[in-house]
Protein backbone atom coordinates (compact mmCIF):
# COMPACT_ATOMS: atom_id res chain seq x y z
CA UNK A 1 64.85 93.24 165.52
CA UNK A 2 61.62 93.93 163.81
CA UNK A 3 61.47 96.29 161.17
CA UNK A 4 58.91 98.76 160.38
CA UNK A 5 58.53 102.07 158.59
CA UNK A 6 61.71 104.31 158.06
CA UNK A 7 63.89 101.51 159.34
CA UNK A 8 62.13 99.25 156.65
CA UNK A 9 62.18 101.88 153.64
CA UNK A 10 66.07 102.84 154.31
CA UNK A 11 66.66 99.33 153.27
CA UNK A 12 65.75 100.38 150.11
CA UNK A 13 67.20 103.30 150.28
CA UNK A 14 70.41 102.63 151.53
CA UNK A 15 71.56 98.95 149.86
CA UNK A 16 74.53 99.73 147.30
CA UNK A 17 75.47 96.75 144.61
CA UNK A 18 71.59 94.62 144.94
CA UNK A 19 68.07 94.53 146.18
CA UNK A 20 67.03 90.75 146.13
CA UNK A 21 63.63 88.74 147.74
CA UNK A 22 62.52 84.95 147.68
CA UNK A 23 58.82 85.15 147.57
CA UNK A 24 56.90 81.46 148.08
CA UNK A 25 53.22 82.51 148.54
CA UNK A 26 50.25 82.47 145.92
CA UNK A 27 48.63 85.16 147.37
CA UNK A 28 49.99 88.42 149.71
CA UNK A 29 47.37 90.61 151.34
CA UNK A 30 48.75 93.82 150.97
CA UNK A 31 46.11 96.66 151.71
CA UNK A 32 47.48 98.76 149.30
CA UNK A 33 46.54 96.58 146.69
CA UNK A 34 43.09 95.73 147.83
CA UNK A 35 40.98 98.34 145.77
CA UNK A 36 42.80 97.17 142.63
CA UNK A 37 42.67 93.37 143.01
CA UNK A 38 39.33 93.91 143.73
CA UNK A 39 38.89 95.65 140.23
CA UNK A 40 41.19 92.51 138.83
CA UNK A 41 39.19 90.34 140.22
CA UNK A 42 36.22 91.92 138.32
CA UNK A 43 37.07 92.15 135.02
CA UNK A 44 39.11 95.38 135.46
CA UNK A 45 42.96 95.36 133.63
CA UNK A 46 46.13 97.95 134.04
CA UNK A 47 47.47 99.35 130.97
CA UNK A 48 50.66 100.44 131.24
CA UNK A 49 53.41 100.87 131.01
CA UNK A 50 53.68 102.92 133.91
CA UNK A 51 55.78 104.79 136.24
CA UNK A 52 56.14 104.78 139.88
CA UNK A 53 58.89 105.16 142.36
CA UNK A 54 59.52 101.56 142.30
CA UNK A 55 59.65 101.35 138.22
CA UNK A 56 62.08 104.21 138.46
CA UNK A 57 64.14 102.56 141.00
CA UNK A 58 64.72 99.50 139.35
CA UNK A 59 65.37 101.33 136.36
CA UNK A 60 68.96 102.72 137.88
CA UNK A 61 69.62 99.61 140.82
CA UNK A 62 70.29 96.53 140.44
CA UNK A 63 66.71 94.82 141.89
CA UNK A 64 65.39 91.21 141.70
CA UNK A 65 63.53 88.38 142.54
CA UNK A 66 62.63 84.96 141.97
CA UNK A 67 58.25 83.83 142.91
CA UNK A 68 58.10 80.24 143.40
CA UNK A 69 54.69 79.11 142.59
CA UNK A 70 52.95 75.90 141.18
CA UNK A 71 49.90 76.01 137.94
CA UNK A 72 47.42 77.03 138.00
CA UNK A 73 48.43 80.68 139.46
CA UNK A 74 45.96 82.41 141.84
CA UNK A 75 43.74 85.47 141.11
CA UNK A 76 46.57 87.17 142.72
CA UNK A 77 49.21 86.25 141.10
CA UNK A 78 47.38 87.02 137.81
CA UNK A 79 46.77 90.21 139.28
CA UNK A 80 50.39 90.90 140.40
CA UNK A 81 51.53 89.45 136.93
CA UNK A 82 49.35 91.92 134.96
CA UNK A 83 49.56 94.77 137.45
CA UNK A 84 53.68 94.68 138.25
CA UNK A 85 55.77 91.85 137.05
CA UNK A 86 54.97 92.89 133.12
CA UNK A 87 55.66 97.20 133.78
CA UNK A 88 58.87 95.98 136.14
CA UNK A 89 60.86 92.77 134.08
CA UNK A 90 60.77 95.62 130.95
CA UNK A 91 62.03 98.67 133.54
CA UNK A 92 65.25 96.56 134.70
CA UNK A 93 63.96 94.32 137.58
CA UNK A 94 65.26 91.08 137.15
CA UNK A 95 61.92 88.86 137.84
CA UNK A 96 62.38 85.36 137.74
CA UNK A 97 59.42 82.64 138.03
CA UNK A 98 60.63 78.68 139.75
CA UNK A 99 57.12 76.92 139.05
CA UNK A 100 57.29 74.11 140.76
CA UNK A 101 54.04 71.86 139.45
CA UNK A 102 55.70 69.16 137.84
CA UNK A 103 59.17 68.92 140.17
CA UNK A 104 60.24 69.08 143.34
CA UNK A 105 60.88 72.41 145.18
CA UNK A 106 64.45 73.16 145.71
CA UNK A 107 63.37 75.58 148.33
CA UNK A 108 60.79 74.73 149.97
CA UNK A 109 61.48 74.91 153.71
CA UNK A 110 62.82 78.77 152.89
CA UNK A 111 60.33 81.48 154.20
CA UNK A 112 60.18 84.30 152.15
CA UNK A 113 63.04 86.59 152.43
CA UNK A 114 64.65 90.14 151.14
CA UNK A 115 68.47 90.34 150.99
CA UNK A 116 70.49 93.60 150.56
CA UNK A 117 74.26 93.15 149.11
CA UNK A 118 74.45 89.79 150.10
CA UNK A 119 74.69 90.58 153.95
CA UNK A 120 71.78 92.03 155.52
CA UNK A 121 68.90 89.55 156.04
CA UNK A 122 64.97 90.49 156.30
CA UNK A 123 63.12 87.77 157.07
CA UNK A 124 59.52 88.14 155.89
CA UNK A 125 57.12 86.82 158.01
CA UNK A 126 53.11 85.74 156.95
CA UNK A 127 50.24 83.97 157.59
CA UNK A 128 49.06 81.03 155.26
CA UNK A 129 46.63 83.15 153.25
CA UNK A 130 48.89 86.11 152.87
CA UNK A 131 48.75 89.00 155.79
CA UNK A 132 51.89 89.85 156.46
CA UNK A 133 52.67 89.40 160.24
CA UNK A 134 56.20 90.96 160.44
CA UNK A 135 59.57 91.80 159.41
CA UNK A 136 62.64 90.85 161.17
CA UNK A 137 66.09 91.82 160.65
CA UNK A 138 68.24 88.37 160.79
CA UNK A 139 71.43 88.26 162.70
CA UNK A 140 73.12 85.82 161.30
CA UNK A 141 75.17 84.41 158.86
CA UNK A 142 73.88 85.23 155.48
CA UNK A 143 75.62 82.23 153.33
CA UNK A 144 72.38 80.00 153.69
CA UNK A 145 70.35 83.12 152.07
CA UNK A 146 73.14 83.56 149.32
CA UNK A 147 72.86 80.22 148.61
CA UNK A 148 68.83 80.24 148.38
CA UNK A 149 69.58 83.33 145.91
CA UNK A 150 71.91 80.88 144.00
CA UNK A 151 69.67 78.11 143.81
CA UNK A 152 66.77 79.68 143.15
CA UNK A 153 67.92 81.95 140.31
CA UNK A 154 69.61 78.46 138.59
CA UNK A 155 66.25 76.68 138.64
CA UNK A 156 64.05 79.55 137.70
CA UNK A 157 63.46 81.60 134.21
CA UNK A 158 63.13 85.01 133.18
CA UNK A 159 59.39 86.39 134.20
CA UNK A 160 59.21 87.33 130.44
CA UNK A 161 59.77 84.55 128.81
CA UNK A 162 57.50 82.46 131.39
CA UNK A 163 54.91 84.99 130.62
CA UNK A 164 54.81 84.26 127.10
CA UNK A 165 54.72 80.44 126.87
């Protein structure tokens, strides 16, 4: 089943002991975003800290997420480090980074992913650059994505402390 607007929102509205995603790209094309990582990309920066519905969720649920990525990071992941990742890890969102230059992926046939108490599935669906194409509900057994969770939060650290080496 493919999920899109209030379905997709009550996930977030609805999940009770943890909000968790896998994400594996360098880059997401989110047009939301566009007119600021346009300004990024030009020189622009976001002071914070700052508050949003997002910052105040994570402030009162338990939310997280490990970004596997490799050196040297995109403009966009620059941008989403500056713009989100250093307001969020501070709020409460646990943010974990797995860079995987120098060692072998542990996940890397697992498409990115969002997981609500351990048993409902959303499988995140996107092209190579980025767009997102779709997001689909997954009906079945959610022990592989628990153990992606596992593995990936063992092999990665916390965003802040990968931020400030």
């Amino acid at each position: 089943m493919l999920l899109d607007g209030e379905d997709w929102a009550s996930k977030f509205k609805t999940f009770q002991t943890e909000a968790w995603r896998l994400e594996t790209l360098p880059q997401y094309l989110v047009p939301q975003e566009a007119e600021e990582f346009a300004a990024f990309k030009a020189g622009a920066r976001f002071p914070g800290p700052y508050e949003d519905s997002w910052t105040e969720m994570v402030r009162t649920r338990n939310v997280g997420r490990v970004h596997v990525l490799t050196q040297p990071l995109s403009d966009y992941l620059r941008f989403e480090f500056e713009r989100y990742y250093q307001h969020q890890a501070p709020a409460g969102e646990d943010i974990r980074i797995l860079d995987v230059t120098d060692r072998p992926n542990p996940l890397a046939d697992v498409e990115d992913f969002w997981m609500f108490d351990r048993s409902t599935i959303v499988l995140m669906h996107y092209e190579a650059h980025g767009k997102q194409i779709s997001r689909e509900l997954y009906e079945g057994d959610p022990a592989p994505f628990i153990e992606y969770q596992r593995i990936a939060v063992a092999a990665s650290v916390p965003f802040l402390e990968y931020a400030a080496r």
